[in-house]
Protein backbone atom coordinates (compact mmCIF):
# COMPACT_ATOMS: atom_id res chain seq x y z
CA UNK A 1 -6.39 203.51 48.77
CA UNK A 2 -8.18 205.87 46.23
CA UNK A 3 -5.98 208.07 44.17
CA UNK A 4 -5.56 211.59 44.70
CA UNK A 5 -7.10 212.35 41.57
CA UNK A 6 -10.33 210.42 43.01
CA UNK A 7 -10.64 212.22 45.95
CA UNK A 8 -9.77 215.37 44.61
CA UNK A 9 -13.11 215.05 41.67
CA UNK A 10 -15.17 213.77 44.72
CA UNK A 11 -14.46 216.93 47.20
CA UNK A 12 -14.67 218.94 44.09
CA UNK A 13 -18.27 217.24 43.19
CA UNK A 14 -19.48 217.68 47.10
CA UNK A 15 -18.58 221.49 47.03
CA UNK A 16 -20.57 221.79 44.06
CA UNK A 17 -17.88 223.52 42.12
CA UNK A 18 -17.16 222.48 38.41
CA UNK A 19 -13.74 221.80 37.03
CA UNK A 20 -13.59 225.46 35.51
CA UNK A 21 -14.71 226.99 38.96
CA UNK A 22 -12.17 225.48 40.71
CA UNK A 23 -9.23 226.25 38.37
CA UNK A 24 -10.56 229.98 38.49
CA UNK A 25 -10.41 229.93 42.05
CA UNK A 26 -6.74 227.92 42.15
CA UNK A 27 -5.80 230.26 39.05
CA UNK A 28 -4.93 227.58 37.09
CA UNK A 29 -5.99 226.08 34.00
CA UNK A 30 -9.04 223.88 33.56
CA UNK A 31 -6.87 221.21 31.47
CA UNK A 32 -4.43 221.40 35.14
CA UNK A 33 -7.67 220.40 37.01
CA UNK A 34 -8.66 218.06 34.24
CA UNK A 35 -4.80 216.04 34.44
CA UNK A 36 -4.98 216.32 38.38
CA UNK A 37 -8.17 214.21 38.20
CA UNK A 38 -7.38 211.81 35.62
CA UNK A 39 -4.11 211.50 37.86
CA UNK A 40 -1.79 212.36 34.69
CA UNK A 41 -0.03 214.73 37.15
CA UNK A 42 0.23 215.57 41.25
CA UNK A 43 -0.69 219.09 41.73
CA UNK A 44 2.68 221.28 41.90
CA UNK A 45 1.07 224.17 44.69
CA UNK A 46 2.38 226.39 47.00
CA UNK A 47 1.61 226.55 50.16
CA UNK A 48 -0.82 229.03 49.81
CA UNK A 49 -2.81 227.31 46.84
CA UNK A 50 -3.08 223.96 48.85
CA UNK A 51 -4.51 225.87 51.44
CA UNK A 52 -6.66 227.30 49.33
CA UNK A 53 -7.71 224.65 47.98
CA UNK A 54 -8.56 222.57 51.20
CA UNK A 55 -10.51 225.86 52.51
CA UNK A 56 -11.94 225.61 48.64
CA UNK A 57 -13.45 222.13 49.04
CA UNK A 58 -13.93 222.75 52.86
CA UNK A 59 -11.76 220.14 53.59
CA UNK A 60 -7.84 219.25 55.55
CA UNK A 61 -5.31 218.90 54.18
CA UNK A 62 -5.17 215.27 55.27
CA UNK A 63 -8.41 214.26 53.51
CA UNK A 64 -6.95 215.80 50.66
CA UNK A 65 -3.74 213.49 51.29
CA UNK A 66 -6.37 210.53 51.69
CA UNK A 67 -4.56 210.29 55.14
CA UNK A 68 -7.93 210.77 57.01
């Protein structure tokens, strides 16, 4: 199974968004993106930012789980 941090750079690569997009768009920092996809840390989101995220990269929230 890929890691989050995999999945998470590819969805982020498909949208076309860079790292510093998506942290704008998360409000977070770019090194939080950065340590999400080099799988240093699991993101720490509320409910409302994973949604936003998902609806960010246009995808559910079990690809983003890898459960798809």
């Amino acid at each position: 199974m890929e890691s989050f941090g995999k999945r998470l750079k590819q969805y982020r690569e498909a949208a076309s968004l860079t790292q510093r997009e998506l942290a704008a768009r998360l409000d977070v920092t770019i090194t939080t993106v950065q340590n999400w996809e080099a799988d240093r840390y699991l993101p720490r989101l509320t409910p409302q930012q994973t949604q936003l995220l998902c609806q960010t990269l246009g995808i559910s929230l079990d690809d983003l789980a890898g459960e798809s």
